[in-house]
Protein backbone atom coordinates (compact mmCIF):
# COMPACT_ATOMS: atom_id res chain seq x y z
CA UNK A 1 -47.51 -28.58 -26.32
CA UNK A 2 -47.94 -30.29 -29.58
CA UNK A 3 -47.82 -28.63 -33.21
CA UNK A 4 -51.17 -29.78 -33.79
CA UNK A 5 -52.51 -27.04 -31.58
CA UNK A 6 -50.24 -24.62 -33.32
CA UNK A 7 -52.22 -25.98 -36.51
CA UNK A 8 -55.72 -25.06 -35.50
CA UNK A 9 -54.53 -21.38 -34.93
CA UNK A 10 -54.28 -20.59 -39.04
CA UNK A 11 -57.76 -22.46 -40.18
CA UNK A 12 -57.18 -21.61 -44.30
CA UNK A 13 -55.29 -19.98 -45.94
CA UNK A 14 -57.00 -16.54 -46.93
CA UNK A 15 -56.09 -16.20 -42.59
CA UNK A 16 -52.58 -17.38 -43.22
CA UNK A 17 -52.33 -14.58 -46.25
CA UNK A 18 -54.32 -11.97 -44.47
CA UNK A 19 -50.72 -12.82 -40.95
CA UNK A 20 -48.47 -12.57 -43.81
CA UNK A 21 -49.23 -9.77 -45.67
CA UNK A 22 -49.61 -7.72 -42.47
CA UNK A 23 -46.28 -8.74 -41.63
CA UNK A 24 -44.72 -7.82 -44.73
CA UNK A 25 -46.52 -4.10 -44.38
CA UNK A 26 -45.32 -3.76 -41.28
CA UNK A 27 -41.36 -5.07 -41.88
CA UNK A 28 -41.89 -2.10 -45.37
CA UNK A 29 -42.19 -3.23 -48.79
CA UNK A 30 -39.58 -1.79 -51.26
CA UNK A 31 -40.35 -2.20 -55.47
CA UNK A 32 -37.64 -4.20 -56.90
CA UNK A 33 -37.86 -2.30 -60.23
CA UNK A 34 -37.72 1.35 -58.63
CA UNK A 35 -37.28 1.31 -54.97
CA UNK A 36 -40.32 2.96 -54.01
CA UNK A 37 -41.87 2.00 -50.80
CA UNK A 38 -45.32 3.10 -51.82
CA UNK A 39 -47.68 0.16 -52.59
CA UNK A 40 -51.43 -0.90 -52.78
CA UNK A 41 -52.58 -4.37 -52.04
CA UNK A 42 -54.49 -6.11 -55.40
CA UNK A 43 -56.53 -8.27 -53.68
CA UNK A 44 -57.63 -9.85 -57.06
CA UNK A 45 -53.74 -11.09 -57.78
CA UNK A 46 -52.97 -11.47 -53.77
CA UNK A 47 -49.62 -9.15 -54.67
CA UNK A 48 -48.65 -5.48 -53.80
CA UNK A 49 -48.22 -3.24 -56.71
CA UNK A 50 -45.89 -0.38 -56.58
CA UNK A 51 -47.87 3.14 -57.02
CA UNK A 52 -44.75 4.63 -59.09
CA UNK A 53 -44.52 1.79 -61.52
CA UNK A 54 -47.23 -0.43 -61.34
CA UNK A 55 -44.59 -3.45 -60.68
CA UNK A 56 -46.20 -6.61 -58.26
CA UNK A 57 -44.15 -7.86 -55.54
CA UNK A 58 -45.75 -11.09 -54.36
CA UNK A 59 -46.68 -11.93 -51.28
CA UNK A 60 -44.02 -14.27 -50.80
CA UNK A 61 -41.35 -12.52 -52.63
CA UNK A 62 -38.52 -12.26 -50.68
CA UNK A 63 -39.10 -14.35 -47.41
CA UNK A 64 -38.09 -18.16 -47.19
CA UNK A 65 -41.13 -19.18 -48.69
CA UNK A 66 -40.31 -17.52 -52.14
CA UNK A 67 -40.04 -20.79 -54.61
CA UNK A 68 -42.26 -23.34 -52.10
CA UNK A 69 -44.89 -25.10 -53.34
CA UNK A 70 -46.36 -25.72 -49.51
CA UNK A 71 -49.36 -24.02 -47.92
CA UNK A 72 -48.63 -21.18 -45.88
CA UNK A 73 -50.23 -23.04 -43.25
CA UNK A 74 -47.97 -25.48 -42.82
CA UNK A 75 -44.60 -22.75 -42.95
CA UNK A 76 -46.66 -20.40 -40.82
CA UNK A 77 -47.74 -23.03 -38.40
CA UNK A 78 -43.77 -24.56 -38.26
CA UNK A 79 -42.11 -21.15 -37.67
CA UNK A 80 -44.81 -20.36 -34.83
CA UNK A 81 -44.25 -24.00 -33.13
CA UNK A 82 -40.47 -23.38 -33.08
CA UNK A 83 -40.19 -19.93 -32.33
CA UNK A 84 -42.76 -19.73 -29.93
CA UNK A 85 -42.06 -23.78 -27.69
CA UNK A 86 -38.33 -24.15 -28.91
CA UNK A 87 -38.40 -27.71 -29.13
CA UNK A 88 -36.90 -29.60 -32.14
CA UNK A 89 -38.45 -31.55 -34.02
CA UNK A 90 -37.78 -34.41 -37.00
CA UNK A 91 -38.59 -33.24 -40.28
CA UNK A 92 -40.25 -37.00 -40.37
CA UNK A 93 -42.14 -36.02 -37.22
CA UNK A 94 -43.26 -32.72 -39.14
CA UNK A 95 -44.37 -34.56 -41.94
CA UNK A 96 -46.33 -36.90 -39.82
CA UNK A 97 -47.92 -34.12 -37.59
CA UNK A 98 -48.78 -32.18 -40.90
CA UNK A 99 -50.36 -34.96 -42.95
CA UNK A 100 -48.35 -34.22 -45.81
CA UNK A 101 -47.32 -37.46 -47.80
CA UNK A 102 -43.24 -37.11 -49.09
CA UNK A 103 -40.84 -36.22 -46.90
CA UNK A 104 -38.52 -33.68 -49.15
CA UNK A 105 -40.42 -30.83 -48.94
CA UNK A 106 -41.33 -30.93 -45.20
CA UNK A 107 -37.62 -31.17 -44.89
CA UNK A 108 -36.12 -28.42 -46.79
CA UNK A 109 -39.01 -26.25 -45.19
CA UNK A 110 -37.76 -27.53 -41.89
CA UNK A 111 -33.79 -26.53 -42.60
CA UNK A 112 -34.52 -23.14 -44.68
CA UNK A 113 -36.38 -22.09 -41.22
CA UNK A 114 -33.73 -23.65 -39.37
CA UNK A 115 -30.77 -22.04 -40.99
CA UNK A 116 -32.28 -18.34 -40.76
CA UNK A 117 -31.52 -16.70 -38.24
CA UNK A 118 -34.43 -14.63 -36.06
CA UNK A 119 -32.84 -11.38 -36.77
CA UNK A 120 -32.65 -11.75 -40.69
CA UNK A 121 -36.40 -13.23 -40.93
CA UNK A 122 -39.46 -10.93 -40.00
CA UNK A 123 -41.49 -13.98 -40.23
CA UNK A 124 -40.38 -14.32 -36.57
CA UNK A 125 -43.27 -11.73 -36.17
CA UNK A 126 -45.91 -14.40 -36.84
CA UNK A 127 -45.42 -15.06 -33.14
CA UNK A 128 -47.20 -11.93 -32.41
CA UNK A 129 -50.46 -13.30 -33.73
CA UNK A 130 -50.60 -15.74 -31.84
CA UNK A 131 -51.36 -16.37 -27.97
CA UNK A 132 -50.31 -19.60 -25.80
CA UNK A 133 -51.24 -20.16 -22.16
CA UNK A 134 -52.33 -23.20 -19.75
CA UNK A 135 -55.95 -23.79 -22.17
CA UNK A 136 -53.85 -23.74 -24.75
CA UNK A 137 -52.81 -22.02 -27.76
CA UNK A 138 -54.85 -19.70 -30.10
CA UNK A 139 -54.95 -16.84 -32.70
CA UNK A 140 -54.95 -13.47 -32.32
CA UNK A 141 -56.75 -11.43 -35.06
CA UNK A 142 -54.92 -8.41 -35.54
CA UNK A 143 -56.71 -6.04 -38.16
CA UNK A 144 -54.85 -3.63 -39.66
């Protein structure tokens, strides 16, 4: 199975956002400022604010993807390839299969997701949105 298929299964972005931010309810968001777990989503800012103090927590905040520059698509797409089929594969091979033109950042993406381990990263759960079989592989829209 190839990671193009894995590509097709997050078509833009606002459907990459929509995976992560239910994964990041579900794993419990906690305010950095005052440790409440009791948030809203602000749609407008694509953040959580805390209902105590009003502080956002990005969507990102916290996870591997913190300070990258890269579509969600293509860390979404990676984790789900390699949690999912198990094979390695090159960070030049990545880059290639993603369309992305320098190499750097496809390879630090490739060794942060490498070098966490599945039991210190809820973004393992991205696995549960999507489905693979013999026609192939495709995504599961979980509302919440």
């Amino acid at each position: 199975m190839k990671l193009s298929e894995f590509y097709k299964c997050f078509p833009d972005e606002s459907t990459c956002c929509q995976i992560l931010r239910c994964i990041r309810e579900a794993h419990g968001v906690i305010c950095k400022k005052c440790g409440s777990v009791e948030h809203y989503w602000k749609k407008d800012k694509k953040s959580f604010e805390c209902k105590e103090c009003n502080y956002r927590t990005s969507l990102k905040n916290g996870t591997i993807i913190e300070h990258s520059n890269l579509p969600l698509k293509y860390w979404l797409t990676t984790i789900a390839y390699l949690n999912i089929i198990g094979e390695k594969i090159s960070a030049l091979e990545l880059q290639k299969e993603l369309g992305h033109k320098r190499y750097e950042p496809i390879w630090l993406m490739l060794k942060k997701i490498k070098n966490i381990s599945e039991a210190d990263n809820f973004l393992y759960k991205i696995s549960d949105y999507i489905q693979v079989d013999e026609n192939g592989v495709e995504y599961i829209n979980k509302k919440n």
